[in-house]
C-alpha atoms as a PDB file:
ATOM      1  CA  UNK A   1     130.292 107.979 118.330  1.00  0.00           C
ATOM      2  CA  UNK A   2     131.901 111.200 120.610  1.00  0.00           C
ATOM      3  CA  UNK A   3     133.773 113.873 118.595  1.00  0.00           C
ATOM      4  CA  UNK A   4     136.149 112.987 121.407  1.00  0.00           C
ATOM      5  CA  UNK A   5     136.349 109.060 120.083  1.00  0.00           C
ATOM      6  CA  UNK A   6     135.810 109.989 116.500  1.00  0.00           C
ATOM      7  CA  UNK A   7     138.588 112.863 116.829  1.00  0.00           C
ATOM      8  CA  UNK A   8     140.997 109.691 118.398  1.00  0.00           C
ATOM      9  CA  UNK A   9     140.295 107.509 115.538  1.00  0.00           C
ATOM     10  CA  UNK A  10     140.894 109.960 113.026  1.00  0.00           C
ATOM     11  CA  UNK A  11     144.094 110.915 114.198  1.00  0.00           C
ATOM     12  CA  UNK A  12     145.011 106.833 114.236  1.00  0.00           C
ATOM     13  CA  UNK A  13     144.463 106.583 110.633  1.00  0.00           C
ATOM     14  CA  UNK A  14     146.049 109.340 109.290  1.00  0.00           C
ATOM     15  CA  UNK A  15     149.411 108.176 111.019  1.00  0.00           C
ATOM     16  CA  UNK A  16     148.907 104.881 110.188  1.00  0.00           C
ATOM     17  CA  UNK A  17     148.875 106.091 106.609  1.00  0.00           C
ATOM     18  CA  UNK A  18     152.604 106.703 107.136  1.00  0.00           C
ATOM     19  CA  UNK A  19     153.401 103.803 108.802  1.00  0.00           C
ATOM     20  CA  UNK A  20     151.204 100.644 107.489  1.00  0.00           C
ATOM     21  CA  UNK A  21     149.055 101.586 105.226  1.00  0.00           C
ATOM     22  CA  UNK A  22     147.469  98.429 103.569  1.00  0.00           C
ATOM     23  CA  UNK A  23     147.085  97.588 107.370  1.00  0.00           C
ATOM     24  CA  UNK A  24     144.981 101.473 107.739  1.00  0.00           C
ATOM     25  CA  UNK A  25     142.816 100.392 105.034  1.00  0.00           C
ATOM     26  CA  UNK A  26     141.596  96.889 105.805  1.00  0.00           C
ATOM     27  CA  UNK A  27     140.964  98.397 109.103  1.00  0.00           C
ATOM     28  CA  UNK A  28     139.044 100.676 107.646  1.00  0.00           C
ATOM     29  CA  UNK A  29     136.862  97.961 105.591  1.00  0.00           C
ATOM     30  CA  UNK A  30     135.954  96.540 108.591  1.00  0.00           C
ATOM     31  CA  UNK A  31     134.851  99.373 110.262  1.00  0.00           C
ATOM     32  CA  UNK A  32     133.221 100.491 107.300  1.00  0.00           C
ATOM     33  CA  UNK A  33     131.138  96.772 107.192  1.00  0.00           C
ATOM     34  CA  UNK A  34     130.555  96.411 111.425  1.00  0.00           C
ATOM     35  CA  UNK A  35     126.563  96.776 112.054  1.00  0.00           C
ATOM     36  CA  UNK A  36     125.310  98.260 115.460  1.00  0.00           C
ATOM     37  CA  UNK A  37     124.072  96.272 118.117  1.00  0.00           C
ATOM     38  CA  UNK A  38     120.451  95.071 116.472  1.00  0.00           C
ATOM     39  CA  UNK A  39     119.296  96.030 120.411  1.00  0.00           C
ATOM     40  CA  UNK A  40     120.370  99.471 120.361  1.00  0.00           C
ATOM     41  CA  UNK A  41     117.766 100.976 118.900  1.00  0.00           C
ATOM     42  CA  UNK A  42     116.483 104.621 119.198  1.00  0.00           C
ATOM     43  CA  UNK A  43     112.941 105.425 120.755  1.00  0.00           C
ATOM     44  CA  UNK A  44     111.624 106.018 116.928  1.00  0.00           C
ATOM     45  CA  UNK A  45     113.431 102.773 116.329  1.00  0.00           C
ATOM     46  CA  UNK A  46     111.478 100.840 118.556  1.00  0.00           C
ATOM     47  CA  UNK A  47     108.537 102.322 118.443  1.00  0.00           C
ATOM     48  CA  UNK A  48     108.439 100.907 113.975  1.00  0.00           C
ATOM     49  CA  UNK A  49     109.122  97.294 115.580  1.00  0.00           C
ATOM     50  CA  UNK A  50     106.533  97.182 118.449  1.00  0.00           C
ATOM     51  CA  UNK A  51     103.978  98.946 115.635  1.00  0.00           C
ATOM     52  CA  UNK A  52     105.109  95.911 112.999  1.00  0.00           C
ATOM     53  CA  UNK A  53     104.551  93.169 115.857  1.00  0.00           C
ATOM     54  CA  UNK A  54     100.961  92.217 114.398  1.00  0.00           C
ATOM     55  CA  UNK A  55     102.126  91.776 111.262  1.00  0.00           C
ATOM     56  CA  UNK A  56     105.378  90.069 112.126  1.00  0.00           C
ATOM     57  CA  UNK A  57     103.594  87.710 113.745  1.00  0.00           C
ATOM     58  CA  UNK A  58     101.935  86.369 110.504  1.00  0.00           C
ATOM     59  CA  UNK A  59     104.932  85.545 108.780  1.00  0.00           C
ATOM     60  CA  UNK A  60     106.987  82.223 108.673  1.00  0.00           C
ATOM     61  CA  UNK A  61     110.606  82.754 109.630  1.00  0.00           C
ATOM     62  CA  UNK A  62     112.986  81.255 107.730  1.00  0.00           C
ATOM     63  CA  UNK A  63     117.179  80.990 108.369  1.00  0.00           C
ATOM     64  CA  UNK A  64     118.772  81.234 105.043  1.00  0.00           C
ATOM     65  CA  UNK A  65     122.373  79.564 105.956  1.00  0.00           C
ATOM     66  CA  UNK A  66     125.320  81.202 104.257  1.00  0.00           C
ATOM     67  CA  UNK A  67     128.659  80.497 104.478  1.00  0.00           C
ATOM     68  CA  UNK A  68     129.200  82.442 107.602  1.00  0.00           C
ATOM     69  CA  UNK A  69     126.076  82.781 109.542  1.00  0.00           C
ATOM     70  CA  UNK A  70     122.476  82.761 108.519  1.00  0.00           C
ATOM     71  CA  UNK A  71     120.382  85.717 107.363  1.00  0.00           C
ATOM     72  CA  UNK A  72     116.622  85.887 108.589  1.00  0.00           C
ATOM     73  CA  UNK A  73     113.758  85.581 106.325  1.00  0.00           C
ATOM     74  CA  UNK A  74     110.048  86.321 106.695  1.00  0.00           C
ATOM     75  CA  UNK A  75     107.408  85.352 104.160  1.00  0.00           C
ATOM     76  CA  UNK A  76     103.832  87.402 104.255  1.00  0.00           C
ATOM     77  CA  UNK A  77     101.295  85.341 102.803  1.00  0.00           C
ATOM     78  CA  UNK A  78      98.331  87.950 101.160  1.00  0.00           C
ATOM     79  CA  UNK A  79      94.877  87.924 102.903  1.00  0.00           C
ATOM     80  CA  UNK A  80      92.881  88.152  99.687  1.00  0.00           C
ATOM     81  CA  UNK A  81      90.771  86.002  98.132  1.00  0.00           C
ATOM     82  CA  UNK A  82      92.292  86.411  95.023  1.00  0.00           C
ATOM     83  CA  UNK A  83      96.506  86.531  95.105  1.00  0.00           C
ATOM     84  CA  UNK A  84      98.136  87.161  92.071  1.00  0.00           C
ATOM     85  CA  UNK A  85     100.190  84.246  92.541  1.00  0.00           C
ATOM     86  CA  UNK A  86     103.965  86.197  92.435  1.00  0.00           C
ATOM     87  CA  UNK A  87     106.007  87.098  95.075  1.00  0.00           C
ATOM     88  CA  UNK A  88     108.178  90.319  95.867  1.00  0.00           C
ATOM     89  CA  UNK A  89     111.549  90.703  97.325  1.00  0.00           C
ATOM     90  CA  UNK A  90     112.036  93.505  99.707  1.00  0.00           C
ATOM     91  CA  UNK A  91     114.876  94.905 101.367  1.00  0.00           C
ATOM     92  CA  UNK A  92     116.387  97.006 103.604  1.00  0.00           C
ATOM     93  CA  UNK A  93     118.766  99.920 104.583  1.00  0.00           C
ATOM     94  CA  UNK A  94     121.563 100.333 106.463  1.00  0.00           C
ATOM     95  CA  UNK A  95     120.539  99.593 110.398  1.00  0.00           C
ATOM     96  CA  UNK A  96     117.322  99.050 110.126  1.00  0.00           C
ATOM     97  CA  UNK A  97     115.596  95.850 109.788  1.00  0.00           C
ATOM     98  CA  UNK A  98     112.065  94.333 108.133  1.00  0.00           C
ATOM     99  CA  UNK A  99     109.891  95.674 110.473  1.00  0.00           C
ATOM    100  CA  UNK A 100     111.231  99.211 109.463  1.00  0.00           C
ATOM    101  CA  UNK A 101     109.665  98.038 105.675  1.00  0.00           C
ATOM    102  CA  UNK A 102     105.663  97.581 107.136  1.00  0.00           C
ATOM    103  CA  UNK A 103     104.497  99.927 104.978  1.00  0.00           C
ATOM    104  CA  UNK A 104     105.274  98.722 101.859  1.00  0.00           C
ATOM    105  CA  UNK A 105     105.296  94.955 103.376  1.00  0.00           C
ATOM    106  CA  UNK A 106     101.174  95.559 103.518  1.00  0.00           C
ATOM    107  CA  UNK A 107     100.671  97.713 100.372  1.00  0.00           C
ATOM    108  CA  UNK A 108     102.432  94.577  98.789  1.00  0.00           C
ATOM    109  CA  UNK A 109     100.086  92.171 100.289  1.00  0.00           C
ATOM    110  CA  UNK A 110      97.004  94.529  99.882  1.00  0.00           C
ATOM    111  CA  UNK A 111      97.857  94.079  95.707  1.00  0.00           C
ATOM    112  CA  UNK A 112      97.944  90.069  95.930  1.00  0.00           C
ATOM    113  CA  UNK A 113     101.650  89.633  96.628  1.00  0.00           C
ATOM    114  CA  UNK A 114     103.530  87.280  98.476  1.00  0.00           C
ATOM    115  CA  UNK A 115     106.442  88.911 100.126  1.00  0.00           C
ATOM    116  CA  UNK A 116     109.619  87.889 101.113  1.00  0.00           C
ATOM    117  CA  UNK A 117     111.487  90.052 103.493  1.00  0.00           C
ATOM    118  CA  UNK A 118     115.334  89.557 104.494  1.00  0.00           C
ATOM    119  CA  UNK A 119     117.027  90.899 107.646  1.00  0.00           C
ATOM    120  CA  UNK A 120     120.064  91.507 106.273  1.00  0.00           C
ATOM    121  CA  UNK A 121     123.648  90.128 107.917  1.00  0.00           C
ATOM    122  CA  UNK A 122     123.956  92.105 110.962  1.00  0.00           C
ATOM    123  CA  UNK A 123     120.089  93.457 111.352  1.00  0.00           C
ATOM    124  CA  UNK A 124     117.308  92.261 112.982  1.00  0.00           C
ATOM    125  CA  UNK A 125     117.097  88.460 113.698  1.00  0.00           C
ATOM    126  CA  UNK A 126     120.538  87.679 111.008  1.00  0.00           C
ATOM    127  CA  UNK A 127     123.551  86.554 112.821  1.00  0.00           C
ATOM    128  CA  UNK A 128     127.122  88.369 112.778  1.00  0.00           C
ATOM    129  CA  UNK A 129     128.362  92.307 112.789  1.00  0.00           C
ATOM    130  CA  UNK A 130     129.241  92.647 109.663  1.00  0.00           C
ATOM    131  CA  UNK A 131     127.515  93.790 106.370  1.00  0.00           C
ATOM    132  CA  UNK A 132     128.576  94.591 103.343  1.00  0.00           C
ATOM    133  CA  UNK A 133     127.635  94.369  99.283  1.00  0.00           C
ATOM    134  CA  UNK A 134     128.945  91.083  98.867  1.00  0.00           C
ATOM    135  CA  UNK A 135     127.331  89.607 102.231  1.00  0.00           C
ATOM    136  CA  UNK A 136     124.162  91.430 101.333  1.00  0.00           C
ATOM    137  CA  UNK A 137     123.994  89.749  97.636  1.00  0.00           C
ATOM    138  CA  UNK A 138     124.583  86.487  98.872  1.00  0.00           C
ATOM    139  CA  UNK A 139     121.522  86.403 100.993  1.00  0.00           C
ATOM    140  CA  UNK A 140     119.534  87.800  98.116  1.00  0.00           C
ATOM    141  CA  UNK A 141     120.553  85.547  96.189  1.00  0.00           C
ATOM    142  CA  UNK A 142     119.619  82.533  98.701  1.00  0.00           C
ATOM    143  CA  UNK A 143     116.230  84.164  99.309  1.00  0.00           C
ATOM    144  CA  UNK A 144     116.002  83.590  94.787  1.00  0.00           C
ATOM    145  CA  UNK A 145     116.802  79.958  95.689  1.00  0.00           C
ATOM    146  CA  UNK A 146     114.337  79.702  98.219  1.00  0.00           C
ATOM    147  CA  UNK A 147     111.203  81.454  97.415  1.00  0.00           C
ATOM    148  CA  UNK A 148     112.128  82.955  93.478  1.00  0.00           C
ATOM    149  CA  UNK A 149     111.594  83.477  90.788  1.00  0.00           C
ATOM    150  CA  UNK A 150     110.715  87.518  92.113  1.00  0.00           C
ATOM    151  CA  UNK A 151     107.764  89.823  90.267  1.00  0.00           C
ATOM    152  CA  UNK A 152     110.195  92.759  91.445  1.00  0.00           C
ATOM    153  CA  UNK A 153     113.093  93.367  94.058  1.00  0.00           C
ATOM    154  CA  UNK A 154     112.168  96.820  96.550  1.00  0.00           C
ATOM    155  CA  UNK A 155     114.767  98.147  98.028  1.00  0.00           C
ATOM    156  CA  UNK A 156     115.541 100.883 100.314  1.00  0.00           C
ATOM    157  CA  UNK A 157     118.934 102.987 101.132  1.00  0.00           C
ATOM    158  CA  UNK A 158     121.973 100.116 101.007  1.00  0.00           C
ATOM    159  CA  UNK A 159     118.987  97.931 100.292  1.00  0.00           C
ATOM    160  CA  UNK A 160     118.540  99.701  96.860  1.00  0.00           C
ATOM    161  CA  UNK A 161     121.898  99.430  95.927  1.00  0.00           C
ATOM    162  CA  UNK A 162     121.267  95.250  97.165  1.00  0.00           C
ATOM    163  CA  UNK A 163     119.024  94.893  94.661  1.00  0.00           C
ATOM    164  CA  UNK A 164     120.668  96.705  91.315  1.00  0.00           C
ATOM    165  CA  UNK A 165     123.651  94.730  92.324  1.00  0.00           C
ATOM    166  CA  UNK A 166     121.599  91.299  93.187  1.00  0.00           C
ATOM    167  CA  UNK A 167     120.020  91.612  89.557  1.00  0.00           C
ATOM    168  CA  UNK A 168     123.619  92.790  87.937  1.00  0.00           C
ATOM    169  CA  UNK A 169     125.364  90.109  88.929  1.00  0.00           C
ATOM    170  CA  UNK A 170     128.220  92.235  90.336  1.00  0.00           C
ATOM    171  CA  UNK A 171     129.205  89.746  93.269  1.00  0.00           C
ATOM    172  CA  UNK A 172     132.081  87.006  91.730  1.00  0.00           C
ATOM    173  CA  UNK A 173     130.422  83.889  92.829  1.00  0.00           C
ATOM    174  CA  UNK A 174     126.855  84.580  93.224  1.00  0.00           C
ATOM    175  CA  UNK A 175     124.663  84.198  90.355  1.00  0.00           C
ATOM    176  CA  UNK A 176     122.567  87.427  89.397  1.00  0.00           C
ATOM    177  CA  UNK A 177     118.998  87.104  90.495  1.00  0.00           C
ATOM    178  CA  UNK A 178     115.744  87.320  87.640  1.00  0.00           C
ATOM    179  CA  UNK A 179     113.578  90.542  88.551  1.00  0.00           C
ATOM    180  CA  UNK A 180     111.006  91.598  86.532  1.00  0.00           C
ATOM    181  CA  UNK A 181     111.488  95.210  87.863  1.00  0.00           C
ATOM    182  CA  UNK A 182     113.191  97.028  90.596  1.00  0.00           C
ATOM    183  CA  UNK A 183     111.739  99.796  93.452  1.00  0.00           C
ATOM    184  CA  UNK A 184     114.772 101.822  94.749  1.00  0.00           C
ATOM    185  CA  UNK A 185     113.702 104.013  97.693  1.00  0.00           C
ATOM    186  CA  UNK A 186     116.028 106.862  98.824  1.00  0.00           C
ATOM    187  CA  UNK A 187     118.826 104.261  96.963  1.00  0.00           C
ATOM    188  CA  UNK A 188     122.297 105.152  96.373  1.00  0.00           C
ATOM    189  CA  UNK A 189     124.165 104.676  93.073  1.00  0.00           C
ATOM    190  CA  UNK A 190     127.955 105.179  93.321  1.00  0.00           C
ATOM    191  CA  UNK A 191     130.132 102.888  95.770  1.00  0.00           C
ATOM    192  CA  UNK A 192     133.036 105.119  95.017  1.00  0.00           C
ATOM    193  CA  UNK A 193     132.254 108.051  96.417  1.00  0.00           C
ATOM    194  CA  UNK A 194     130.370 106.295  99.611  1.00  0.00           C
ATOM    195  CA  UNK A 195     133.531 104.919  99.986  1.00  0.00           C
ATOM    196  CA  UNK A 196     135.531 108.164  99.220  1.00  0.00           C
ATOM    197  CA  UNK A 197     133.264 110.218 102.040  1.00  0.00           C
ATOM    198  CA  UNK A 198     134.270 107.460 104.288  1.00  0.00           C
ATOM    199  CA  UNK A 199     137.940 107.531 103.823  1.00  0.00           C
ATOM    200  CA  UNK A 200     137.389 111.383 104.413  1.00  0.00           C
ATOM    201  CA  UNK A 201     136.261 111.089 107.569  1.00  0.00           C
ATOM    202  CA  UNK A 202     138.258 108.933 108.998  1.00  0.00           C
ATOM    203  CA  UNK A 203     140.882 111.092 107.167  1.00  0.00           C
ATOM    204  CA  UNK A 204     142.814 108.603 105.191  1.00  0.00           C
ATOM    205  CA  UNK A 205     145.681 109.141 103.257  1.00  0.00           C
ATOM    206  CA  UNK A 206     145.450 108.078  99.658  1.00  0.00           C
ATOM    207  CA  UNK A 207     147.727 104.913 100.284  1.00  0.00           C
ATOM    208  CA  UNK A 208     145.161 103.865 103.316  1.00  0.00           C
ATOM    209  CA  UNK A 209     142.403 104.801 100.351  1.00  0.00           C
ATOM    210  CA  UNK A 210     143.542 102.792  97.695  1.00  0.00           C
ATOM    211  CA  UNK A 211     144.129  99.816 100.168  1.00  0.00           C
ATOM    212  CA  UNK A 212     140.319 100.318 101.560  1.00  0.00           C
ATOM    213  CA  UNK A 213     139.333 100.045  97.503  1.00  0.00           C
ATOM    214  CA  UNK A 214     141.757  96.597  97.788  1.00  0.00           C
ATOM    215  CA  UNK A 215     139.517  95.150 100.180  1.00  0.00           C
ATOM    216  CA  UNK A 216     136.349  95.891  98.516  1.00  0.00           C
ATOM    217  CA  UNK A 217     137.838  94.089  95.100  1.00  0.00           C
ATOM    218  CA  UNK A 218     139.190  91.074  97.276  1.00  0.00           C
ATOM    219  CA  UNK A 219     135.484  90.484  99.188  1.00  0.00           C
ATOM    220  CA  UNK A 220     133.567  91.253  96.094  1.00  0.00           C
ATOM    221  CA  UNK A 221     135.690  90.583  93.119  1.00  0.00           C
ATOM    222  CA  UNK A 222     135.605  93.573  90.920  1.00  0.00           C
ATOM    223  CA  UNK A 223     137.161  96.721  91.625  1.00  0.00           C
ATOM    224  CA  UNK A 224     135.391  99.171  93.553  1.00  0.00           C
ATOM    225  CA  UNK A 225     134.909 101.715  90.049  1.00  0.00           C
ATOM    226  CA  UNK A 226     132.775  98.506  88.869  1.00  0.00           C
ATOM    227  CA  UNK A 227     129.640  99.692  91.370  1.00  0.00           C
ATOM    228  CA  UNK A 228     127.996 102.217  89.967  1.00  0.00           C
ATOM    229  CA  UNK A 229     124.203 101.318  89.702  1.00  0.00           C
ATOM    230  CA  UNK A 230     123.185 103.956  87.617  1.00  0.00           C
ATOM    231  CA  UNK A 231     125.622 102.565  84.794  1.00  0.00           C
ATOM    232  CA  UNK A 232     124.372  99.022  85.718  1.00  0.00           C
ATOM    233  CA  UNK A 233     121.330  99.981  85.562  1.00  0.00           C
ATOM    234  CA  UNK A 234     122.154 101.549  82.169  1.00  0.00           C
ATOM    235  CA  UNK A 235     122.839  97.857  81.249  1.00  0.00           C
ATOM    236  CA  UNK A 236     119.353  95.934  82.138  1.00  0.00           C
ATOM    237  CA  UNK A 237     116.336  96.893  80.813  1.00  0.00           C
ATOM    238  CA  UNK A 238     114.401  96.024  83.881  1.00  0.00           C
ATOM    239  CA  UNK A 239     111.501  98.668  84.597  1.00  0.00           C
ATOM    240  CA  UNK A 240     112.760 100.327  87.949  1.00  0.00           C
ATOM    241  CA  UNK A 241     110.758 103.526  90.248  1.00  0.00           C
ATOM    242  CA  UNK A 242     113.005 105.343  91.585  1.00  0.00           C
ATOM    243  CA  UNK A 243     111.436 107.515  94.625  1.00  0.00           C
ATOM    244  CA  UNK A 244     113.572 109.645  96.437  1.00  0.00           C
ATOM    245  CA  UNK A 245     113.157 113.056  98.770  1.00  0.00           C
ATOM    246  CA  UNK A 246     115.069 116.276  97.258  1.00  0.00           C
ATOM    247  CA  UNK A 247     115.368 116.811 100.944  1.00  0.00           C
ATOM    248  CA  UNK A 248     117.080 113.692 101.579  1.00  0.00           C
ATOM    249  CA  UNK A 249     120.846 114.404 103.911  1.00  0.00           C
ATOM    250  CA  UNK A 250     121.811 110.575 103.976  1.00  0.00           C
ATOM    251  CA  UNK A 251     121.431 109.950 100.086  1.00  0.00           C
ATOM    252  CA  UNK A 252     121.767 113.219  97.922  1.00  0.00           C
ATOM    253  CA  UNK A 253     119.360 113.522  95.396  1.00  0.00           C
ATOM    254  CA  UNK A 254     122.077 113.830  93.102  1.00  0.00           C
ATOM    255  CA  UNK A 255     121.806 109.663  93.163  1.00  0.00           C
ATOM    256  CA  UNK A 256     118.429 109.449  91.828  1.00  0.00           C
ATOM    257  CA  UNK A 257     119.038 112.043  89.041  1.00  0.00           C
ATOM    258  CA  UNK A 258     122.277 109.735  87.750  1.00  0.00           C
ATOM    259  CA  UNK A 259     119.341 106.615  88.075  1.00  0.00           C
ATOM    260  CA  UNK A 260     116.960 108.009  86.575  1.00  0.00           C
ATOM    261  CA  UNK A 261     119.443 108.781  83.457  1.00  0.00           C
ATOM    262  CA  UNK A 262     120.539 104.729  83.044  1.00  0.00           C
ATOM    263  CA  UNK A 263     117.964 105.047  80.218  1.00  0.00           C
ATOM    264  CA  UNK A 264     114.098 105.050  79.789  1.00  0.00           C
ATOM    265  CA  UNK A 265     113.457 102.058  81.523  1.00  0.00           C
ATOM    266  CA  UNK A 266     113.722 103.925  84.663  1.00  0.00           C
ATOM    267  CA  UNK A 267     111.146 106.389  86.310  1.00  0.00           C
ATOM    268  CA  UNK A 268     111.944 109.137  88.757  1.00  0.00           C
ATOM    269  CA  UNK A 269     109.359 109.664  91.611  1.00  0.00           C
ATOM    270  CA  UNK A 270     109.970 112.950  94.025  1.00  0.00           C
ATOM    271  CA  UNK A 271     108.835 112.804  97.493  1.00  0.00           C
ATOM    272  CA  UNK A 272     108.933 116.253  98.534  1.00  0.00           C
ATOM    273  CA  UNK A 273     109.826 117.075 102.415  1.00  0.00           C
ATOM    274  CA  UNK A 274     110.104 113.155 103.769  1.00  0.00           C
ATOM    275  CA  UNK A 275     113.834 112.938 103.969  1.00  0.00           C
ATOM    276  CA  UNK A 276     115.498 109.344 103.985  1.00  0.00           C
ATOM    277  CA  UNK A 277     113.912 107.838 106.748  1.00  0.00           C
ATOM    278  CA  UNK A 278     110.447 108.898 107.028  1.00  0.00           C
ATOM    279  CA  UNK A 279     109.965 108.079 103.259  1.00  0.00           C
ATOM    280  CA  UNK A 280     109.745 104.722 104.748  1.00  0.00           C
ATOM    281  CA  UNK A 281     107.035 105.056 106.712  1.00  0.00           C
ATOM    282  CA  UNK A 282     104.834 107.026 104.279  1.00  0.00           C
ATOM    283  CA  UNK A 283     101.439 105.630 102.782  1.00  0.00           C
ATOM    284  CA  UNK A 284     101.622 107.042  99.365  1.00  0.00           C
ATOM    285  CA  UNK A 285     105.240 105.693  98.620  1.00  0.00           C
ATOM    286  CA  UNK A 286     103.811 102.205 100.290  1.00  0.00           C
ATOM    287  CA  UNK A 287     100.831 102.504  97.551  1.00  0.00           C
ATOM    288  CA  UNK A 288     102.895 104.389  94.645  1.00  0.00           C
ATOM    289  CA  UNK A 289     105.606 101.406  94.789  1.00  0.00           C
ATOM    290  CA  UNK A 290     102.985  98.740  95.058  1.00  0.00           C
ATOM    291  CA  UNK A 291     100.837 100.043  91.928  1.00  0.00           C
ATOM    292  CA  UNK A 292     104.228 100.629  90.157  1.00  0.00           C
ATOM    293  CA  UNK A 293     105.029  96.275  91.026  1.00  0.00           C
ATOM    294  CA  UNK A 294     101.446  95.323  89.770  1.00  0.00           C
ATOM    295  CA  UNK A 295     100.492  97.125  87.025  1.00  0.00           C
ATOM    296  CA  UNK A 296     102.228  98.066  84.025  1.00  0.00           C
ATOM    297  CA  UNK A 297     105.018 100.786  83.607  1.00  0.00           C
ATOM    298  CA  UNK A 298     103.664 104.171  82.174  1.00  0.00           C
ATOM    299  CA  UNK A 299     106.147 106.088  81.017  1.00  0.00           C
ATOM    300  CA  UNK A 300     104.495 109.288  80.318  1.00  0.00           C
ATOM    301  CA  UNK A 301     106.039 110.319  84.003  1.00  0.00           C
ATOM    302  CA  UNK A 302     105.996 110.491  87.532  1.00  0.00           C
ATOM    303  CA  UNK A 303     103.877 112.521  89.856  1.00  0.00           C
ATOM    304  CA  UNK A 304     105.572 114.004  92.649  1.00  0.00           C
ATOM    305  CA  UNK A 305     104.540 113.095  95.905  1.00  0.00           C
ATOM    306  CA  UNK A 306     103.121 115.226  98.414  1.00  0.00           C
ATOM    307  CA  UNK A 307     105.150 115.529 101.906  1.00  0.00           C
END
């Protein structure tokens, strides 16, 4: 978006607080939930997708049907001789889609695992231009129907927060999904202040803001206070890895400190220097993440990862 565009759109909402504002804030949720174009992807972009095409190409595709749309699934089968018989969820962020997840895709496999993989509503091969928590849950939730019960859910960026949620139960509706543990990669924890930056920049006034909150507690249920994962993550005692980069601009590393705090149950893994995006792509999370979903938890604590 143009600071030209972006300086128009601001100026629209904050008038609009004065004039309509429950109509400036469901505005605003649906600009908040429209996806990009899955087809307008940067040259790093497509150069993860054309790399993934061999192992894309050895999954089954799937079309989970939801009650607007379908959302994409791929299930890996493992090569080995001897599979451990479970099978992984994996998810995840904001624009990006499963091919962006390789890495930890064929870590996965290499430890036995089947793996499921969802493009989420939006991404990749789903249908529609919208995502949001509640969207996102629901295809979780029909990827637990499908191919559950899950050894662990991974996660990364709005994928993360997918997964705490998926497992909480926070969606009215949807029934919360059995994990045995949870990976949260570069994850975020608090909805409220995501949603607080956002009615920043568009520069909302605090009528607008409390009707944006409306709209999350109409789509999803609960009021918008009610997603915090680090206190729902305070209230399961599933084993979760929490790896995030100090470094990281997209998710401040402030979010894996208030995870990492729901209680002992939760580990905190530092992956110096690869920011948000490139955390994705690197070996040793792929590997750290996979030994964390296979073997047992040890809680005597995490290594930091080298850049």
């Amino acid at each position: 978006m143009s600071s030209l565009s972006t300086g128009f759109i601001r100026s629209v909402f904050a008038l609009a607080d004065h004039i309509a504002p429950v109509t400036a804030g469901r505005l605003a949720f649906r600009l908040f939930c429209r996806t990009p174009s899955p087809r307008a992807m940067s040259a790093k972009e497509r150069e993860a997708v054309a790399a993934a095409g061999p192992l894309m190409a050895t999954a089954r595709v799937h079309r989970l049907r939801m009650r607007r749309g379908h959302a994409t699934a791929w299930l890996f089968r493992p090569a080995t001789r001897y599979p451990s018989g479970r099978t992984v969820l994996v998810l995840h962020g904001w624009r990006s889609r499963t091919e962006h997840m390789r890495p930890v895709i064929e870590a996965l496999l290499d430890e036995g695992f089947r793996v499921v993989a969802i493009d989420l509503p939006g991404h990749g091969r789903s249908s529609g231009r919208q995502l949001n928590l509640a969207l996102a849950v629901e295809a979780a939730q029909l990827a637990d129907q499908w191919f559950g019960p899950f050894a662990a859910i991974v996660g990364h960026s709005f994928g993360g927060a997918v997964a705490v949620n998926a497992v909480a139960g926070s969606i009215a509706g949807v029934p919360a999904i059995a994990a045995d543990r949870l990976a949260l990669i570069g994850a975020p924890s608090s909805m409220p202040a995501i949603f607080e930056d956002f009615g920043r920049f568009l520069n909302l006034g605090p009528r607008a803001q409390t009707a944006l909150a409306d709209e999350v507690r109409r789509v999803a249920g609960q009021p918008l206070s009610a997603y915090v994962g680090a206190e729902q993550l305070a209230a399961l005692d599933s084993p979760t890895l929490v790896v995030h980069a100090p470094d990281g601009k997209e998710v401040p590393f402030s979010e894996a400190h208030a995870f990492e705090k729901a209680g002992s149950h939760v580990t905190l893994m530092r992956a110096a220097g690869l920011g948000h995006r490139r955390i994705m792509a690197d070996p040793h999370v792929a590997k750290a993440v996979a030994r964390f979903v296979a073997t047992p938890l040890d809680t005597a604590g995490a290594a930091d990862l080298a850049a």
